[in-house]
C-alpha atoms as a PDB file:
ATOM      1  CA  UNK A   1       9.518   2.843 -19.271  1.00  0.00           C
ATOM      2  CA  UNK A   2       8.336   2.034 -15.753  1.00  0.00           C
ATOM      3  CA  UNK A   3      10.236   0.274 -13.340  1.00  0.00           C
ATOM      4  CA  UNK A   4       8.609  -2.823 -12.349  1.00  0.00           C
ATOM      5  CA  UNK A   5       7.009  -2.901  -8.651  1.00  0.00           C
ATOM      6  CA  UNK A   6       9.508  -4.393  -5.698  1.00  0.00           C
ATOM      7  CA  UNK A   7       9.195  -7.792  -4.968  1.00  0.00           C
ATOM      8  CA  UNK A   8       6.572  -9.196  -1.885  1.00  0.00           C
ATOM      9  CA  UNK A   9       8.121 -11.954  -0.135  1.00  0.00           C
ATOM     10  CA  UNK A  10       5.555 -15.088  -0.622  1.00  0.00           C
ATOM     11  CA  UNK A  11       4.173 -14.507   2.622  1.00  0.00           C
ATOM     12  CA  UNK A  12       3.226 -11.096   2.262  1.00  0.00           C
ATOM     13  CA  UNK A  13       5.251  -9.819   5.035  1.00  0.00           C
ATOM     14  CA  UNK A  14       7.447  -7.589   3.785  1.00  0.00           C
ATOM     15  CA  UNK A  15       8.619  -6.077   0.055  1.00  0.00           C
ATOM     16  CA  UNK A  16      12.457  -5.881  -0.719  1.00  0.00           C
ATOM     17  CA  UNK A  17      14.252  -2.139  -1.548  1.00  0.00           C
ATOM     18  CA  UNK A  18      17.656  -2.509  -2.644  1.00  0.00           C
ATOM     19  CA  UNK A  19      17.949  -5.969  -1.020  1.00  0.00           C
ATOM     20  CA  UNK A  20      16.480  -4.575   2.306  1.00  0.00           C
ATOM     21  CA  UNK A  21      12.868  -6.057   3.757  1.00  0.00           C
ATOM     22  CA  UNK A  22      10.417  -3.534   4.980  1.00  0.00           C
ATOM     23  CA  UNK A  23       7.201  -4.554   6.380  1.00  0.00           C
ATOM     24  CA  UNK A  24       4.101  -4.206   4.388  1.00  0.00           C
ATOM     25  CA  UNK A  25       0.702  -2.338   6.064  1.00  0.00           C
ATOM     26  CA  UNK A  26      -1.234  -5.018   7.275  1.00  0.00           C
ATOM     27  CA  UNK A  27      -3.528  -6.156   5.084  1.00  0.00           C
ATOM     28  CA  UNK A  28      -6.158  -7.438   7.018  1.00  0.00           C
ATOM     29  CA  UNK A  29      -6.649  -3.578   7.836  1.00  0.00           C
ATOM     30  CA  UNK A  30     -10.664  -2.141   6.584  1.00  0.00           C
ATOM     31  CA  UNK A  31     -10.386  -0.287   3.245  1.00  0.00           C
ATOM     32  CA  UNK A  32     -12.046   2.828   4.620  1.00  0.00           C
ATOM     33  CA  UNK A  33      -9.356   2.381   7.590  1.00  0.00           C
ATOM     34  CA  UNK A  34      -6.623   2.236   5.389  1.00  0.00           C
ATOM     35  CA  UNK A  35      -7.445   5.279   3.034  1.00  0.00           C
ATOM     36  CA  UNK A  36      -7.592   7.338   6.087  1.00  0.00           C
ATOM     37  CA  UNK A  37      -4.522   6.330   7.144  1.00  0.00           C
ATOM     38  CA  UNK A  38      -2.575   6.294   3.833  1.00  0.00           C
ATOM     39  CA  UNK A  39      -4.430  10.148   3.677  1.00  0.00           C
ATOM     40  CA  UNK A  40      -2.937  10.915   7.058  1.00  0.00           C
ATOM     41  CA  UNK A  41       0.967   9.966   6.174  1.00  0.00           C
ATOM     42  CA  UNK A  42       1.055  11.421   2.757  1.00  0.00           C
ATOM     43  CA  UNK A  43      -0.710  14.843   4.823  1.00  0.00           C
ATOM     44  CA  UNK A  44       2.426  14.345   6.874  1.00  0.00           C
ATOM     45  CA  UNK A  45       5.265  13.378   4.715  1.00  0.00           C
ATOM     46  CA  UNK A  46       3.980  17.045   2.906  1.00  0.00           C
ATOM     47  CA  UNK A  47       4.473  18.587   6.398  1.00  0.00           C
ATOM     48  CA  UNK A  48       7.668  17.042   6.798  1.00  0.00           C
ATOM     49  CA  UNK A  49       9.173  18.422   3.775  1.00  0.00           C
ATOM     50  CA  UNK A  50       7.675  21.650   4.335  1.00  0.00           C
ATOM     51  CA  UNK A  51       9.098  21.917   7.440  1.00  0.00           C
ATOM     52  CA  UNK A  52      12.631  20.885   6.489  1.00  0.00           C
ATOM     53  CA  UNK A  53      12.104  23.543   3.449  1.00  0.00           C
ATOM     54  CA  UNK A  54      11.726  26.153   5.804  1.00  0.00           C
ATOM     55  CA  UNK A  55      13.738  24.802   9.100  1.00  0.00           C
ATOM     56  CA  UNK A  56      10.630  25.208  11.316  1.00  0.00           C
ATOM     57  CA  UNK A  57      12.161  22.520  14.009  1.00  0.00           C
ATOM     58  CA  UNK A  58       8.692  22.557  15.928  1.00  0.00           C
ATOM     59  CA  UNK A  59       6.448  21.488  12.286  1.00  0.00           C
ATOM     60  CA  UNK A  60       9.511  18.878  11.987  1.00  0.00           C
ATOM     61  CA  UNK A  61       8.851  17.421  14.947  1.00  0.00           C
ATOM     62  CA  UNK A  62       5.041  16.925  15.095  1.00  0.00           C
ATOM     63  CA  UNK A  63       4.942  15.967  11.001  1.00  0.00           C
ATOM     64  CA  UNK A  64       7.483  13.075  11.886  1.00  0.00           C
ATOM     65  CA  UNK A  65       5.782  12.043  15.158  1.00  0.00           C
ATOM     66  CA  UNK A  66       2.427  11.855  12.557  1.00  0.00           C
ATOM     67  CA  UNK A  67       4.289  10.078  10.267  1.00  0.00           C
ATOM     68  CA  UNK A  68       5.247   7.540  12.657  1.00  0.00           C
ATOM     69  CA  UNK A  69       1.639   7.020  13.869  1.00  0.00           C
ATOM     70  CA  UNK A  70       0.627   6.636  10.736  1.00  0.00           C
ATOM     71  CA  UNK A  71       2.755   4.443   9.730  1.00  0.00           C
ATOM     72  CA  UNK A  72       1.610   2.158  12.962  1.00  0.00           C
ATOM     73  CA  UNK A  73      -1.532   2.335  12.260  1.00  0.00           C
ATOM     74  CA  UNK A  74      -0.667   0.766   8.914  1.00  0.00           C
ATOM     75  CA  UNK A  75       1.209  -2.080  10.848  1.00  0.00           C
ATOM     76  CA  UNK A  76       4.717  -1.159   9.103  1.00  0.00           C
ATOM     77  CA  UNK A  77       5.943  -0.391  12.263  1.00  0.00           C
ATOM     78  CA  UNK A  78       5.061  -1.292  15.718  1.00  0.00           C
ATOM     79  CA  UNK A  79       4.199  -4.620  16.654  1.00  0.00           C
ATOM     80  CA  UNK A  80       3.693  -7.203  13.817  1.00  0.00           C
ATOM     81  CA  UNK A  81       0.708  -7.594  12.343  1.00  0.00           C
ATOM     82  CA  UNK A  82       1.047 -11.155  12.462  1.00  0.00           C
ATOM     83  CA  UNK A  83      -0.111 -13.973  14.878  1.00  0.00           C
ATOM     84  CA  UNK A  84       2.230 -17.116  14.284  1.00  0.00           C
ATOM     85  CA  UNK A  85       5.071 -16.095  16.004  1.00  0.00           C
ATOM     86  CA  UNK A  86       7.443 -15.430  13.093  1.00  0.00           C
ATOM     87  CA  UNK A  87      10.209 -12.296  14.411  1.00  0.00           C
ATOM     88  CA  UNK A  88      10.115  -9.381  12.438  1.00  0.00           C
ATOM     89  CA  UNK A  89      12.426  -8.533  10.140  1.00  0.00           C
ATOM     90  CA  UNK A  90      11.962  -5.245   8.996  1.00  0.00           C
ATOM     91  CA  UNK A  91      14.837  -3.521   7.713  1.00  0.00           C
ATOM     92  CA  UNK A  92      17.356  -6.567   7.972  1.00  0.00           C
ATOM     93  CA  UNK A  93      19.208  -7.156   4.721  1.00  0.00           C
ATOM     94  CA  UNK A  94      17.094 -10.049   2.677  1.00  0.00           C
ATOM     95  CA  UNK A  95      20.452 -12.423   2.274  1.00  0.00           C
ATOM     96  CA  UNK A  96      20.733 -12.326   6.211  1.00  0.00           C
ATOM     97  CA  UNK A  97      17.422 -14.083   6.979  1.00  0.00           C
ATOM     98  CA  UNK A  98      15.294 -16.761   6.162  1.00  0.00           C
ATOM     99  CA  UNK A  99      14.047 -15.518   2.798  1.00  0.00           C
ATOM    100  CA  UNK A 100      17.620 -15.473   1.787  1.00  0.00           C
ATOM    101  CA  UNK A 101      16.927 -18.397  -1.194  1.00  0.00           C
ATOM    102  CA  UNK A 102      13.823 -16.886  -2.402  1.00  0.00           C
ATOM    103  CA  UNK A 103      15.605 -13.141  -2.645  1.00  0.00           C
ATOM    104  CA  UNK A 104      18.573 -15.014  -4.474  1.00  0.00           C
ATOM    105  CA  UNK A 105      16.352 -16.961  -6.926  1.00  0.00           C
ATOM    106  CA  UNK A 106      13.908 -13.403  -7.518  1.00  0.00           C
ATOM    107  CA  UNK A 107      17.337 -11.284  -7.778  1.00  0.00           C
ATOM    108  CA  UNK A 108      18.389 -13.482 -10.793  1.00  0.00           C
ATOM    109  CA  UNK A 109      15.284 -13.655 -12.411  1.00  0.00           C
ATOM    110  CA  UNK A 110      15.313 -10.080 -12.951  1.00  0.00           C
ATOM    111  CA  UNK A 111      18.553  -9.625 -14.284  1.00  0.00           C
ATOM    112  CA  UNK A 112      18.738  -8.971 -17.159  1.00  0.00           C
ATOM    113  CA  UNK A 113      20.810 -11.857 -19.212  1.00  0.00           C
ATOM    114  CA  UNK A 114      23.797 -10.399 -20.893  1.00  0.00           C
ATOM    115  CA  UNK A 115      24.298 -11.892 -24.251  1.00  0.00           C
ATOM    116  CA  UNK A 116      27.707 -13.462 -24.564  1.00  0.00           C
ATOM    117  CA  UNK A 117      29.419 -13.542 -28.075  1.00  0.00           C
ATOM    118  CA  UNK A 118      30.428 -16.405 -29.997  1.00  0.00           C
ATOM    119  CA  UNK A 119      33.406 -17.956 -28.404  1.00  0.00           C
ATOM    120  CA  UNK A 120      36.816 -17.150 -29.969  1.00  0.00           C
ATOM    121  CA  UNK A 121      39.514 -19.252 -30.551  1.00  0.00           C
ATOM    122  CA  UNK A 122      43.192 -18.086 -30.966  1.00  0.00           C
ATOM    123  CA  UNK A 123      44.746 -19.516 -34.468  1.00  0.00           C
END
């Protein structure tokens, strides 16, 4: 069974992780753009765990500072990729901000609904 994919707020913005928003790559980015970039992170994210694998502190260092880059160049960090003045809320708890309604109606439509037995009464 495969677990479903994490839900995109409505504007695109962000997807939620354990009830936490983190910032989507900016989709306005070119295709070949954004396979060279999504190349580039996974190329360090392999570096990174080689490094930790074999505590080479100088690898660690330069993988992460790739990673970051990359993950500029995506637009989930840096500045926002956005123009209309919203604030970002990357990594802020969803129930803290304003998509707290949406996260709260999405969060209860995927639970799954627990069957409750026929009432009982005492004779």
């Amino acid at each position: 069974m495969t677990k479903p994919p994490p839900p995109v707020t409505p504007d695109g913005r962000y997807l939620v992780v354990r009830g936490r928003l983190w910032r989507r790559s900016n989709p306005n980015l070119k295709p070949a753009d954004r396979h060279l970039l999504v190349d580039a992170l996974m190329a360090a994210r392999r570096d990174v765990r080689q490094a930790l694998s074999s505590a080479d502190t100088v690898l660690l260092k330069n993988a992460r500072q790739r990673v970051s880059d990359a993950k500029i160049g995506l637009g989930e960090r840096g500045p926002a990729w956005w123009s209309d003045g919203a604030p970002d809320l990357n990594r802020h708890m969803a129930r803290n901000t304003p998509y707290a309604a949406w996260f709260s109606d999405v969060s209860n439509a995927s639970q799954p609904n627990e069957s409750v037995g026929p009432a009982r009464t005492q004779v």
